[in-house]
N, C-alpha and C. Protein backbone atom coordinates (compact mmCIF):
# COMPACT_ATOMS: atom_id res chain seq x y z
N UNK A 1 81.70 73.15 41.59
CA UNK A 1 80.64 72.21 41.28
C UNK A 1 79.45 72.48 42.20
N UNK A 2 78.21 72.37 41.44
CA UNK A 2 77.04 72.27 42.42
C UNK A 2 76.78 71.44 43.52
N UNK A 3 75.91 72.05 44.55
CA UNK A 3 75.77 70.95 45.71
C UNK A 3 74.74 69.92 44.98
N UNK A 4 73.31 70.35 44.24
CA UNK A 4 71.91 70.18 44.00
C UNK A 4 72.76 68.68 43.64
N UNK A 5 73.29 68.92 41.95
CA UNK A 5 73.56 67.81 41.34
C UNK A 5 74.46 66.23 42.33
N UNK A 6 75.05 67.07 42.90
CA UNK A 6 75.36 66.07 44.17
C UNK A 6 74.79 64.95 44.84
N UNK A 7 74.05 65.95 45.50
CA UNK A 7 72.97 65.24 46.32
C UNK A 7 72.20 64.59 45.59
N UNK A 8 71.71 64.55 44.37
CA UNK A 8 70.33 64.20 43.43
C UNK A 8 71.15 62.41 43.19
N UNK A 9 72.02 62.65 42.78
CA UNK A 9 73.32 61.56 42.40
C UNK A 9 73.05 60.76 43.69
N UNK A 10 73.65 60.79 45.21
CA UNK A 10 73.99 60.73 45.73
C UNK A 10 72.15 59.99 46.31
N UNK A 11 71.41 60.79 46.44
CA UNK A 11 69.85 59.85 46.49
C UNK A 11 69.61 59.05 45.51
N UNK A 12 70.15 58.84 44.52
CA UNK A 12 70.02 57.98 43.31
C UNK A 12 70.75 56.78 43.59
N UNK A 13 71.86 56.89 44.43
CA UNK A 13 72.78 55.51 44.65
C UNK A 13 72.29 55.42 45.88
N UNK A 14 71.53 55.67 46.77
CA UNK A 14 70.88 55.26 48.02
C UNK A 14 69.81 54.48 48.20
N UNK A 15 68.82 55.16 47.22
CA UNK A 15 67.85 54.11 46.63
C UNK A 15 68.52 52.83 45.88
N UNK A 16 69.22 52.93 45.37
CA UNK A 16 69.35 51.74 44.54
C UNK A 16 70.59 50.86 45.52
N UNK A 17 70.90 51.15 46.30
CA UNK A 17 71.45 50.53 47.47
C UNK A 17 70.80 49.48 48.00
N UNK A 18 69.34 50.51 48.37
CA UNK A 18 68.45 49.81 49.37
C UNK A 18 67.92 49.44 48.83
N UNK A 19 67.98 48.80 47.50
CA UNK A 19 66.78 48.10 46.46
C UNK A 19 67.45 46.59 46.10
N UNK A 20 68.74 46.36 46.74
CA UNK A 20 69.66 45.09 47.18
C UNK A 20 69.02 44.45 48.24
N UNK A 21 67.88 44.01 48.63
CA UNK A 21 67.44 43.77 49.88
C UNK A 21 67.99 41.83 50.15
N UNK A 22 69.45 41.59 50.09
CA UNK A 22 69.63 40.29 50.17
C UNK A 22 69.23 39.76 51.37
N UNK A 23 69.41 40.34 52.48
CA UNK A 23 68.94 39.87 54.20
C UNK A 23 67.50 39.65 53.78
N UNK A 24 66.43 39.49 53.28
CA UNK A 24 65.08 39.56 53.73
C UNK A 24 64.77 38.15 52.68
N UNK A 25 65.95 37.77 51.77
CA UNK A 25 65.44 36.58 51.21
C UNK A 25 65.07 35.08 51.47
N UNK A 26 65.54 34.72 52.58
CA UNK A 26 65.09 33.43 52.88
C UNK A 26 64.73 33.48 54.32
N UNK A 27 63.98 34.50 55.05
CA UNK A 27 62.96 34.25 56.07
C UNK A 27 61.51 35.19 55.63
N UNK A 28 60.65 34.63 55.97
CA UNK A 28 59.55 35.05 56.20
C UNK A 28 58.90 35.59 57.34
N UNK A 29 59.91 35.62 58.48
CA UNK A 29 59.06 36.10 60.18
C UNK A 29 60.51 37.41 59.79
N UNK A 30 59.75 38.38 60.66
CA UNK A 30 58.41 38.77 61.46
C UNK A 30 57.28 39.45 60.27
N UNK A 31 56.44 38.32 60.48
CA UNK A 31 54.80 39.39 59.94
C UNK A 31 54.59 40.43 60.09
N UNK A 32 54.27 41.09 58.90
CA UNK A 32 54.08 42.92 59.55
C UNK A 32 52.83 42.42 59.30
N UNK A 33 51.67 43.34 60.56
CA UNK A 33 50.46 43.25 60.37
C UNK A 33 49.69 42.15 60.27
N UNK A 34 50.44 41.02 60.58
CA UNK A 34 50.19 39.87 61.41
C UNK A 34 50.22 39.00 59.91
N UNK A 35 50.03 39.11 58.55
CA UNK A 35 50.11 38.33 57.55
C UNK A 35 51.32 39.00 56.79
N UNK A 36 51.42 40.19 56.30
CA UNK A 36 52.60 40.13 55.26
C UNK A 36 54.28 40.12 55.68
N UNK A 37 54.97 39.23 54.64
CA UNK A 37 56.05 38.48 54.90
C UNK A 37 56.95 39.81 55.53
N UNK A 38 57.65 39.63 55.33
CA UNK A 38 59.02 40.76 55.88
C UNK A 38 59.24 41.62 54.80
N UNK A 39 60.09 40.52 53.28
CA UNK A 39 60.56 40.97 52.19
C UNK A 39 59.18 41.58 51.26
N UNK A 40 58.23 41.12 51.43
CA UNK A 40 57.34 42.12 50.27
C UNK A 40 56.94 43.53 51.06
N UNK A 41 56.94 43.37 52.80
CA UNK A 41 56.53 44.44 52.91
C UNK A 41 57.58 45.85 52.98
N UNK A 42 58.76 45.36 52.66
CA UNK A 42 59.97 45.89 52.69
C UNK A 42 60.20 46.45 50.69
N UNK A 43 59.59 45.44 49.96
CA UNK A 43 59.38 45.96 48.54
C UNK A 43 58.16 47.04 48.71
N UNK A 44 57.09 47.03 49.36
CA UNK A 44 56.55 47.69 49.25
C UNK A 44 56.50 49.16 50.09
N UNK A 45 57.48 49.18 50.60
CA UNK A 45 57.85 50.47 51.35
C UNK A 45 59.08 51.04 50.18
N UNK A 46 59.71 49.92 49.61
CA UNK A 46 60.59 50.47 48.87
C UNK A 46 60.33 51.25 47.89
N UNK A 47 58.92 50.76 47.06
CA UNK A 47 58.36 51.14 45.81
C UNK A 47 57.70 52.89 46.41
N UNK A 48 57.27 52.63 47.75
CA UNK A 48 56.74 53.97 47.42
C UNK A 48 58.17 55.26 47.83
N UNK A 49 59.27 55.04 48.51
CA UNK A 49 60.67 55.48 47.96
C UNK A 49 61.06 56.17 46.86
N UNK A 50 60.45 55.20 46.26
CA UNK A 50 61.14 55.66 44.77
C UNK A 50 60.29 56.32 44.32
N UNK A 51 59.08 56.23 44.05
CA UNK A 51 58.14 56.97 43.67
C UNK A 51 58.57 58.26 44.32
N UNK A 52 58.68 58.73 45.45
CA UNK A 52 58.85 59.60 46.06
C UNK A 52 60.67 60.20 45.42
N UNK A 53 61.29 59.81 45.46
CA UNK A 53 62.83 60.04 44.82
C UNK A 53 62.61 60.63 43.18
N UNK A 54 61.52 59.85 42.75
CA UNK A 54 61.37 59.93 41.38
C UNK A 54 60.88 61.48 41.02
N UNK A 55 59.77 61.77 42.05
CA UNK A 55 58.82 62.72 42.17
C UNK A 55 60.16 64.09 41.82
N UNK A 56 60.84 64.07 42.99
CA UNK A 56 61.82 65.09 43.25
C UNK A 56 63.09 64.99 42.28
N UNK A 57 63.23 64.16 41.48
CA UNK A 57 64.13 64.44 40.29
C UNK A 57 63.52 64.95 39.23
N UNK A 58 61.96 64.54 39.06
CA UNK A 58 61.09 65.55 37.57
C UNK A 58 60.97 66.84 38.09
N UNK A 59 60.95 66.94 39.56
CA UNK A 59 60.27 68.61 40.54
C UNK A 59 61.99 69.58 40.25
N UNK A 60 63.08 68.83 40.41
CA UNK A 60 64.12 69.83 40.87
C UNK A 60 64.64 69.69 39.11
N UNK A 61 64.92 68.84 38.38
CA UNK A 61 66.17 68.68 37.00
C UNK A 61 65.39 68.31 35.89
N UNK A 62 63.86 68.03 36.15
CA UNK A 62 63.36 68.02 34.56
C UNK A 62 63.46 69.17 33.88
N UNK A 63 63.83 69.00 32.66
CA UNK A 63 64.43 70.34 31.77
C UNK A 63 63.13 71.46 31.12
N UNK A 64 63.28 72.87 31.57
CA UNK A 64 62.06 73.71 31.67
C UNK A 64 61.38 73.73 29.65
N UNK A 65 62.84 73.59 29.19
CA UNK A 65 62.25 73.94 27.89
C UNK A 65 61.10 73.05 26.94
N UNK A 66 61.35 71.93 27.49
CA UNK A 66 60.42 71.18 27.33
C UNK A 66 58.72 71.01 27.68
N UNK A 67 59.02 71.78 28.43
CA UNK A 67 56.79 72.43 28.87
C UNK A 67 56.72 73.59 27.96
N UNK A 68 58.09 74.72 27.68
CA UNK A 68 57.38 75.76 27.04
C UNK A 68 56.92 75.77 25.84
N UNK A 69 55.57 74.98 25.53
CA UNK A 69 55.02 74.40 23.93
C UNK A 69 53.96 75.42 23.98
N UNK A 70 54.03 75.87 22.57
CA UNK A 70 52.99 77.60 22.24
C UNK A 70 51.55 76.21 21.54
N UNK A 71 50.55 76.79 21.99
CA UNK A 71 49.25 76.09 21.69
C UNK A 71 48.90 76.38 20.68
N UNK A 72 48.15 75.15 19.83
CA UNK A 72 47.56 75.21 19.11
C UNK A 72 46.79 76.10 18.37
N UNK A 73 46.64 76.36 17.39
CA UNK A 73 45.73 77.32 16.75
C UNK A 73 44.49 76.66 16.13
N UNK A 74 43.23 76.97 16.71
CA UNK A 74 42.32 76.48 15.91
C UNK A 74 41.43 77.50 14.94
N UNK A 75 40.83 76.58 14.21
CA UNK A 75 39.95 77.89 12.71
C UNK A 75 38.53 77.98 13.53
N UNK A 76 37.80 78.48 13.28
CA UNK A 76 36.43 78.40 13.59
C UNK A 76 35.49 77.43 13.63
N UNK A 77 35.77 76.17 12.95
CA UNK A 77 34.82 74.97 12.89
C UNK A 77 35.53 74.58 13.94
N UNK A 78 36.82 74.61 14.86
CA UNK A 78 37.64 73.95 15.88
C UNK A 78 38.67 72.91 14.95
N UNK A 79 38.42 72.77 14.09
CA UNK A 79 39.51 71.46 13.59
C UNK A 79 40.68 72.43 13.35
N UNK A 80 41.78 71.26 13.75
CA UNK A 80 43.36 71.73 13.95
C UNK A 80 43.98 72.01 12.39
N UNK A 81 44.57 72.83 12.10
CA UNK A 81 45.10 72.62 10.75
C UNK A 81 46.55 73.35 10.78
């Protein structure tokens, strides 16, 4: 078995681990940055996570055959036919 698919799995249940954030629901201290609560600024570190997790599952296992699309042919006036 592959390592890649492993690990990809394996960051997939990590994120979504840390996307359980039950500890941060009923306090509001400590302020990050002197106004935002604990738990949003903890969603918002989370969101960019994933974005980032997300990035590297289209970069390493999005499937190649799917970009190789042969272009269009156009006539001389440019309209597609």
């Amino acid at each position: 078995m592959k390592l890649k698919p492993i690990l990809l799995t394996a960051l997939v249940a990590v994120v979504y681990v840390l996307h359980q954030d039950s500890w941060n629901w009923k306090r509001a201290d400590p302020l990050i940055f002197g106004f935002l609560p604990i738990g949003l600024a903890y969603q918002a570190a989370y969101s960019v996570v994933a974005a980032v997790m997300m990035a590297v599952l289209v970069r390493t296992v999005w499937p190649k055959h799917l970009e190789d699309v042969e272009p269009e042919n156009k006539n001389r006036e440019g309209d597609r036919r």
